[in-house]
PDB file of N, CA and C in Angstrom:
ATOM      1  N   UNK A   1     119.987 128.256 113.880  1.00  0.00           N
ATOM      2  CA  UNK A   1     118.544 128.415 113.765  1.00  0.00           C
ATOM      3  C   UNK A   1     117.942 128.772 115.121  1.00  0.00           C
ATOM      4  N   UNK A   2     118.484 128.299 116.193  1.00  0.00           N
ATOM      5  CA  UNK A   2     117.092 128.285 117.323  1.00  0.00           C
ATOM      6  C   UNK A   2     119.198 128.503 118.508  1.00  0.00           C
ATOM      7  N   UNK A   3     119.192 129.458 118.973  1.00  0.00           N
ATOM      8  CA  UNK A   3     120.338 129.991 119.704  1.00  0.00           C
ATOM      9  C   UNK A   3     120.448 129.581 120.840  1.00  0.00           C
ATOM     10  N   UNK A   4     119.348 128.899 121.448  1.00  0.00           N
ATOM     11  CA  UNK A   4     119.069 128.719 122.598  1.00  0.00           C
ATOM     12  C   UNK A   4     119.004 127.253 122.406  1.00  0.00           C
ATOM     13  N   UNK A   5     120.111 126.640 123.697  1.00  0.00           N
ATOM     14  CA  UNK A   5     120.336 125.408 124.148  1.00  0.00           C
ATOM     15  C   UNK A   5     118.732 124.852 125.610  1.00  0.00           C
ATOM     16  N   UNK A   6     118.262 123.762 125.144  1.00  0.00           N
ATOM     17  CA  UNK A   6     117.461 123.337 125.665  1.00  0.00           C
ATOM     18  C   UNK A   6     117.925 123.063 127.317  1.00  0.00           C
ATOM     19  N   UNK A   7     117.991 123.464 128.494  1.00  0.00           N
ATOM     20  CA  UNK A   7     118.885 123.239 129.878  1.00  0.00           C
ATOM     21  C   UNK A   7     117.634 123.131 130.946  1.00  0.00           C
ATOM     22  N   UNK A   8     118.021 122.885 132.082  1.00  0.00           N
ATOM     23  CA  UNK A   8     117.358 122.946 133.046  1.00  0.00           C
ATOM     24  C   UNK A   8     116.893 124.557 133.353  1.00  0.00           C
ATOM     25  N   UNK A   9     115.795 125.137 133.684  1.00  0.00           N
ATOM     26  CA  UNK A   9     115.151 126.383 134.265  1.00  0.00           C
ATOM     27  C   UNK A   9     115.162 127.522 132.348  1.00  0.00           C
ATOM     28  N   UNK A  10     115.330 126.634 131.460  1.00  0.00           N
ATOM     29  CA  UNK A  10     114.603 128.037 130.466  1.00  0.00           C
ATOM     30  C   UNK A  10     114.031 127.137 129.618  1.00  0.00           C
ATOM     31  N   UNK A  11     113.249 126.510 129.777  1.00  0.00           N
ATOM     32  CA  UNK A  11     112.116 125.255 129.017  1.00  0.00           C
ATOM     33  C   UNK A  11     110.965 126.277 128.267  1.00  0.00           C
ATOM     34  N   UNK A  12     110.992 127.649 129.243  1.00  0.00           N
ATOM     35  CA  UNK A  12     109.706 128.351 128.594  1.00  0.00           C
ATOM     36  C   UNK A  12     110.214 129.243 127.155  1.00  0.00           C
ATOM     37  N   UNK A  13     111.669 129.956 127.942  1.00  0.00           N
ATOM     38  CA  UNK A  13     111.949 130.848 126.519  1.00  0.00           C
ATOM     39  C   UNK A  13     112.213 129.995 125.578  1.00  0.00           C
ATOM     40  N   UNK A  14     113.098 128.641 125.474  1.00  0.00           N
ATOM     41  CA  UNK A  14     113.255 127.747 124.562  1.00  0.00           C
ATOM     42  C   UNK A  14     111.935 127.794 123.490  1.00  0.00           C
ATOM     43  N   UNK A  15     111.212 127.118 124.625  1.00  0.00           N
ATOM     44  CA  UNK A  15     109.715 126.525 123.966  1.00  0.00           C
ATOM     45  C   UNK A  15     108.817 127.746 122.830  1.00  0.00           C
ATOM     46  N   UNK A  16     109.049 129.692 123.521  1.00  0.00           N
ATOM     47  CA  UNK A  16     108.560 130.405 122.505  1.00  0.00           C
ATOM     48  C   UNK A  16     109.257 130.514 121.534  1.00  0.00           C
ATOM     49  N   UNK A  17     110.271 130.114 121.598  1.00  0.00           N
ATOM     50  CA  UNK A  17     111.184 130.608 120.376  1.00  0.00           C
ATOM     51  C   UNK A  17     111.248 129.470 119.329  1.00  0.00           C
ATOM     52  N   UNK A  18     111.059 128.251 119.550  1.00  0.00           N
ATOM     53  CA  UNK A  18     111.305 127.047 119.034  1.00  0.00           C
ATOM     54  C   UNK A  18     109.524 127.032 118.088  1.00  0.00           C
ATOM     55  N   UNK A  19     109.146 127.669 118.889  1.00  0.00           N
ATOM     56  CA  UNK A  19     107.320 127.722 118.130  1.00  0.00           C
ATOM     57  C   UNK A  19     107.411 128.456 117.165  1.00  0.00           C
ATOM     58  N   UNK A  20     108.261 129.721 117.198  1.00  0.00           N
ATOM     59  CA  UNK A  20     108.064 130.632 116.285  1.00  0.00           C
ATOM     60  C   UNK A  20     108.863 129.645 115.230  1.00  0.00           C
ATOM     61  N   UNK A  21     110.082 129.104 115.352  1.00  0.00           N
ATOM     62  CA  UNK A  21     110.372 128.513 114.217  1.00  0.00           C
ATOM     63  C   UNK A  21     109.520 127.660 113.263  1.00  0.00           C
ATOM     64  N   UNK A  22     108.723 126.484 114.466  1.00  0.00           N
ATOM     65  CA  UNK A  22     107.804 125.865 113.712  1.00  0.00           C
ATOM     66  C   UNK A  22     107.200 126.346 112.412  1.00  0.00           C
ATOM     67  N   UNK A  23     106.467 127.216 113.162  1.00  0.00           N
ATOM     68  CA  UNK A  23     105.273 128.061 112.647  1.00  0.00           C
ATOM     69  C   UNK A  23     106.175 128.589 111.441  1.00  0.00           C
ATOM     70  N   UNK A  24     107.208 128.821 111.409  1.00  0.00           N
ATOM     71  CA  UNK A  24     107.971 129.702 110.337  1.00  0.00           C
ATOM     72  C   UNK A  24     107.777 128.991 109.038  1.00  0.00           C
ATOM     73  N   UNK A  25     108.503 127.445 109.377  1.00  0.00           N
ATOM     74  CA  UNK A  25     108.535 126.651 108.180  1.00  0.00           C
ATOM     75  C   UNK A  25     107.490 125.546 108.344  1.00  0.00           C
ATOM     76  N   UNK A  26     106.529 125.779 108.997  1.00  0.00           N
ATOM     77  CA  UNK A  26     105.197 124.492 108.754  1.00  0.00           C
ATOM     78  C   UNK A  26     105.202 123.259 108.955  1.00  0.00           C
ATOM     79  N   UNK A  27     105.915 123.624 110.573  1.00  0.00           N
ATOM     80  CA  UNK A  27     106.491 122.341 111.151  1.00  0.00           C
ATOM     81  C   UNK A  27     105.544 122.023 112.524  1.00  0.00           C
ATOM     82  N   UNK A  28     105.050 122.803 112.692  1.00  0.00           N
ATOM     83  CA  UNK A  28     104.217 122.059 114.258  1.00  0.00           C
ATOM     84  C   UNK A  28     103.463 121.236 113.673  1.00  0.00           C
ATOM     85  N   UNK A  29     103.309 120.846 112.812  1.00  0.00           N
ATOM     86  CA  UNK A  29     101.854 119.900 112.806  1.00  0.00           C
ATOM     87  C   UNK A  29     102.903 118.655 113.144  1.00  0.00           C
ATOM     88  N   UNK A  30     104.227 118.600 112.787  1.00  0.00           N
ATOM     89  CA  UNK A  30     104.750 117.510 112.899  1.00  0.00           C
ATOM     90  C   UNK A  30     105.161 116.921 114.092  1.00  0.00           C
ATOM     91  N   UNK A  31     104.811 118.446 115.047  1.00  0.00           N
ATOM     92  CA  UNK A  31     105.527 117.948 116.682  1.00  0.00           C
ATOM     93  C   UNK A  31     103.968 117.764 117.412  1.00  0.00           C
ATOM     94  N   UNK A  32     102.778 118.403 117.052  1.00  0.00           N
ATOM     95  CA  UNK A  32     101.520 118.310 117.343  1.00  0.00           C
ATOM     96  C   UNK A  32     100.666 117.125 117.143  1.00  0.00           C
ATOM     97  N   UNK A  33     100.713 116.574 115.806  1.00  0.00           N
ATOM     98  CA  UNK A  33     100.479 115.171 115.539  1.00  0.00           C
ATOM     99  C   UNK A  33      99.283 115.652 114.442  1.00  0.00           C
ATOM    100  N   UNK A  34      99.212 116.771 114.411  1.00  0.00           N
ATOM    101  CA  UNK A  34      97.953 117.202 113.265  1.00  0.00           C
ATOM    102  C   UNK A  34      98.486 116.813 112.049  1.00  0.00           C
ATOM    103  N   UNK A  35      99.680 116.293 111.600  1.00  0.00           N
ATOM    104  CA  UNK A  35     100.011 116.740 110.298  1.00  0.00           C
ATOM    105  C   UNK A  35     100.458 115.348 110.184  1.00  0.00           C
ATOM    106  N   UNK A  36      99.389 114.097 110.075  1.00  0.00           N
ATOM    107  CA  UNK A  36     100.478 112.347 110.628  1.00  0.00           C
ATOM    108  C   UNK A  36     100.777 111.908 108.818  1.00  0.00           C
ATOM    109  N   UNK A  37     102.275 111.592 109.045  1.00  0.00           N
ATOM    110  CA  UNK A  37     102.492 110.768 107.325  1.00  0.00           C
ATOM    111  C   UNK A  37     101.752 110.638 106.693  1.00  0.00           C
ATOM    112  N   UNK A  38     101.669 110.767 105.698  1.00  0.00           N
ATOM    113  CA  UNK A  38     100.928 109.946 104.680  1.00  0.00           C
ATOM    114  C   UNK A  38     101.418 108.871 103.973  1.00  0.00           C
ATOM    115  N   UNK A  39     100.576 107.717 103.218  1.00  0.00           N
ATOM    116  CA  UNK A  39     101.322 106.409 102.737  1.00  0.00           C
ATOM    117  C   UNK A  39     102.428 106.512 102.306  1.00  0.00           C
ATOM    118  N   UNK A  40     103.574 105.683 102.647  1.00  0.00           N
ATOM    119  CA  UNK A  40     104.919 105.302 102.093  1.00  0.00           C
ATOM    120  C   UNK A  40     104.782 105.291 100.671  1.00  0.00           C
ATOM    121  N   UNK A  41     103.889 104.387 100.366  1.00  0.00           N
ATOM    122  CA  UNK A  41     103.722 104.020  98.852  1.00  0.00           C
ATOM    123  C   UNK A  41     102.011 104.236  98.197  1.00  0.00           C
ATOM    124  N   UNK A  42     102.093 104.104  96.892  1.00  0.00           N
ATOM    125  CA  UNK A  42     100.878 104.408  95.947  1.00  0.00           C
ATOM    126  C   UNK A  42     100.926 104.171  95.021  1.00  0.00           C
ATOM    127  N   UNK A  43      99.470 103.549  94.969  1.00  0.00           N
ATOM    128  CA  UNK A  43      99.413 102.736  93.580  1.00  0.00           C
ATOM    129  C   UNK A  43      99.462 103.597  92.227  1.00  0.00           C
ATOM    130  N   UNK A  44     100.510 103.380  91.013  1.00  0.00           N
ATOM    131  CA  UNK A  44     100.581 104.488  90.252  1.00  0.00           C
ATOM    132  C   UNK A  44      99.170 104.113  88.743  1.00  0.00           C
ATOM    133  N   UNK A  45      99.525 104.561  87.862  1.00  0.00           N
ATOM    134  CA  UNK A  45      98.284 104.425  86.716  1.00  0.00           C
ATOM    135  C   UNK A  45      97.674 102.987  86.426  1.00  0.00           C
ATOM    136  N   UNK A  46      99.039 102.451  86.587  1.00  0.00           N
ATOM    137  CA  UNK A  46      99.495 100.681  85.777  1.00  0.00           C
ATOM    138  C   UNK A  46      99.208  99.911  87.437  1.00  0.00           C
ATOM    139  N   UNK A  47      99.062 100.421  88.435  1.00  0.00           N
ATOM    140  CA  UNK A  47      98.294  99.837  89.570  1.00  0.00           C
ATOM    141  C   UNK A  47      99.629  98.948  89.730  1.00  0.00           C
ATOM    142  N   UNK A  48     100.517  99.496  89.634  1.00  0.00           N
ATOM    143  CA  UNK A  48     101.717  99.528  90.664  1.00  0.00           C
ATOM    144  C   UNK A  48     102.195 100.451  91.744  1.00  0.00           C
ATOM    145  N   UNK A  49     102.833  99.892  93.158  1.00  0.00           N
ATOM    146  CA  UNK A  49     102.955 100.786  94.288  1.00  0.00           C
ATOM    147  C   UNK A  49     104.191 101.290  93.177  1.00  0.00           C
ATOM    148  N   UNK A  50     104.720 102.767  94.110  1.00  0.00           N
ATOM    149  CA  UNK A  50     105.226 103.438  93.828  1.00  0.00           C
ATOM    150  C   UNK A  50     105.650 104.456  94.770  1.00  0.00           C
ATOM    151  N   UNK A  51     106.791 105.045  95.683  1.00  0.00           N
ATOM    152  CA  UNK A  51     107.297 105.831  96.250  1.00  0.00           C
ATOM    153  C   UNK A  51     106.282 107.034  96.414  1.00  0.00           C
ATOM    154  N   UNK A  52     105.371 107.138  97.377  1.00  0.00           N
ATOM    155  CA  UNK A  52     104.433 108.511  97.527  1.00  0.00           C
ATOM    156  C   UNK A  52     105.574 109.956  97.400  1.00  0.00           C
ATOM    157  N   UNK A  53     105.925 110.613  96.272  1.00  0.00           N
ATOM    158  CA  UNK A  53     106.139 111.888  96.469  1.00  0.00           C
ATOM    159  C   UNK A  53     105.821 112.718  98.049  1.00  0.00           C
ATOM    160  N   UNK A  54     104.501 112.720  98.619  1.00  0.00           N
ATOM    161  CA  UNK A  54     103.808 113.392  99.912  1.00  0.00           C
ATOM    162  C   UNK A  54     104.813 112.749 100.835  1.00  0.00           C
ATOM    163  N   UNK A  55     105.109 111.559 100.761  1.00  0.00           N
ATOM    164  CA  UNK A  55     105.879 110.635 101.926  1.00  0.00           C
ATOM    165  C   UNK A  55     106.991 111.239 101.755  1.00  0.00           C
ATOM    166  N   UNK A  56     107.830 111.419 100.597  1.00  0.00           N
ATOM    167  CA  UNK A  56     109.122 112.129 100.960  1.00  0.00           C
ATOM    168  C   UNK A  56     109.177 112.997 100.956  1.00  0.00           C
ATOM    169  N   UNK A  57     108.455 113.868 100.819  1.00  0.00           N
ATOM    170  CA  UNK A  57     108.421 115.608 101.105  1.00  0.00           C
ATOM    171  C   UNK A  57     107.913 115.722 102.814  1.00  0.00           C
ATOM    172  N   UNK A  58     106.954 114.919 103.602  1.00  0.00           N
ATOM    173  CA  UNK A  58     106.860 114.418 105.039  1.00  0.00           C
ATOM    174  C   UNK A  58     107.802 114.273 105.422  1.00  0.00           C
ATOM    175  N   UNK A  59     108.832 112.940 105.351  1.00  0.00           N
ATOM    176  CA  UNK A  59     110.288 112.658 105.962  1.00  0.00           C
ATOM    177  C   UNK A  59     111.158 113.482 105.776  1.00  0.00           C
ATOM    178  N   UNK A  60     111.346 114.272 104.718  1.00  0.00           N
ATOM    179  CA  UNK A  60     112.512 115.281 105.250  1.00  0.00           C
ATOM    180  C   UNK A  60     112.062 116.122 105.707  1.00  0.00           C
ATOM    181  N   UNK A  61     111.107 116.886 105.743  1.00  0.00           N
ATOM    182  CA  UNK A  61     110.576 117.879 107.190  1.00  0.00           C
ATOM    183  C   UNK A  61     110.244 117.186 108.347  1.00  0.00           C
ATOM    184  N   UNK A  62     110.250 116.434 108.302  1.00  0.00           N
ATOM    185  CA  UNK A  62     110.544 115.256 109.957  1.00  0.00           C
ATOM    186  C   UNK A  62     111.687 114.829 110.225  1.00  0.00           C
ATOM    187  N   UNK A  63     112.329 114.556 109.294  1.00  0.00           N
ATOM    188  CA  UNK A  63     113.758 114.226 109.847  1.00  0.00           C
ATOM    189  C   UNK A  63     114.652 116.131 109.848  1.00  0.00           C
ATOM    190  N   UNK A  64     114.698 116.699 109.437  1.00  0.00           N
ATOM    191  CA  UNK A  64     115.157 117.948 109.602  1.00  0.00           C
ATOM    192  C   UNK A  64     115.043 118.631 110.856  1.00  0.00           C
ATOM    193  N   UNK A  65     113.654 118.488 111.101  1.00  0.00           N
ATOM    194  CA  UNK A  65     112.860 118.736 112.581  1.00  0.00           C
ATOM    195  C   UNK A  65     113.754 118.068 113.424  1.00  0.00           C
ATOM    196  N   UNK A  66     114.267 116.430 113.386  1.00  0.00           N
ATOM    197  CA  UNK A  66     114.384 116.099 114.002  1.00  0.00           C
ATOM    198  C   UNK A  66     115.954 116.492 114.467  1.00  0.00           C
ATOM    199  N   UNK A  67     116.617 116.991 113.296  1.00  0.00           N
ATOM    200  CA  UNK A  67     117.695 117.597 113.400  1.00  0.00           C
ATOM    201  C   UNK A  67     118.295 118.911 114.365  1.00  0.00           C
ATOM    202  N   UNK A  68     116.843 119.752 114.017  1.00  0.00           N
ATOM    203  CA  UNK A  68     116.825 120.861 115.071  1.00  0.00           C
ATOM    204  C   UNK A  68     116.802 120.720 115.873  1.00  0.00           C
ATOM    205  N   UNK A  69     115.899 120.115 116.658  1.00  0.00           N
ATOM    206  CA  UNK A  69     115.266 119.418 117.738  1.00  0.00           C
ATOM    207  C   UNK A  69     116.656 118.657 118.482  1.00  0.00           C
ATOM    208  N   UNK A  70     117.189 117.886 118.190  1.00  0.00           N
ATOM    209  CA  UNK A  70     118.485 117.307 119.135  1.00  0.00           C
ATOM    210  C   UNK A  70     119.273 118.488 118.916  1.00  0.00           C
ATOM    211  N   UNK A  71     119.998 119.448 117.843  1.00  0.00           N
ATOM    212  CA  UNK A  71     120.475 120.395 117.838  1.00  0.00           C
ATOM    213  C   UNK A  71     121.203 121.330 119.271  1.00  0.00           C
ATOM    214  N   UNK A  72     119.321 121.525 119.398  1.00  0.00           N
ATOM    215  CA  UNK A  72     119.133 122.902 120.540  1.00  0.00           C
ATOM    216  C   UNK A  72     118.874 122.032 121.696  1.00  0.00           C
ATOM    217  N   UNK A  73     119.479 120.468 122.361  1.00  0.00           N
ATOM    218  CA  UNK A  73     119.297 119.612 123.554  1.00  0.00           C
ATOM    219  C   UNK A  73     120.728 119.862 124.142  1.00  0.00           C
ATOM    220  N   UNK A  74     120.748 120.256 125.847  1.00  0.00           N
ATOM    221  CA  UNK A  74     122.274 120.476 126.478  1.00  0.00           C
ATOM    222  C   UNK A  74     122.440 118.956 126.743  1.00  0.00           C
ATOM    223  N   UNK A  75     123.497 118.752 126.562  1.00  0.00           N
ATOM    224  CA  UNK A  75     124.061 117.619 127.645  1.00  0.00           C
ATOM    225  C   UNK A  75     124.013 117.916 128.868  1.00  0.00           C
ATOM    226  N   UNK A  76     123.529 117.912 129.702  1.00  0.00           N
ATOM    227  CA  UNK A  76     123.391 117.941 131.099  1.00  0.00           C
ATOM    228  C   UNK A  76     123.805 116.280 132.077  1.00  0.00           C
ATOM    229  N   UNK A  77     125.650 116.227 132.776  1.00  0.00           N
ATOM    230  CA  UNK A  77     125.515 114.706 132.834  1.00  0.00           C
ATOM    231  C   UNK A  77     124.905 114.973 134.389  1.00  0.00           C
TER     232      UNK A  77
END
């Protein structure tokens, strides 16, 4: 996805290229903070909680993100 290893001295080309991905799949809001979880749970008809659908469609584009994101990081010891 993103070819470019995160290293010391290319933080900038990383950073345009890693945006365009965002932006690709409707992910900056998640690194921006515009886009914050929504409830874990919700009360359903019978006014029982219930697994928010929105919450797990949130966590796996946050955890995926988060996948990319360590992905494209160098080990630098």
């Amino acid at each position: 996805m993103v070819p470019i290893k995160l290293k010391p001295g290319n933080h900038l080309l990383w950073k345009n290229l890693f945006l365009h991905v965002l932006r690709k799949f409707r992910m900056l809001g998640l690194v921006t903070g515009s886009e914050p979880p929504p409830a874990q749970a919700i009360l359903d008809s019978d006014g029982a909680f219930i697994v928010n659908p929105s919450f797990d469609l949130w966590y796996y584009c946050d955890q995926s993100l988060m996948i990319w994101l360590v992905s494209t990081l160098r080990y630098v010891p």
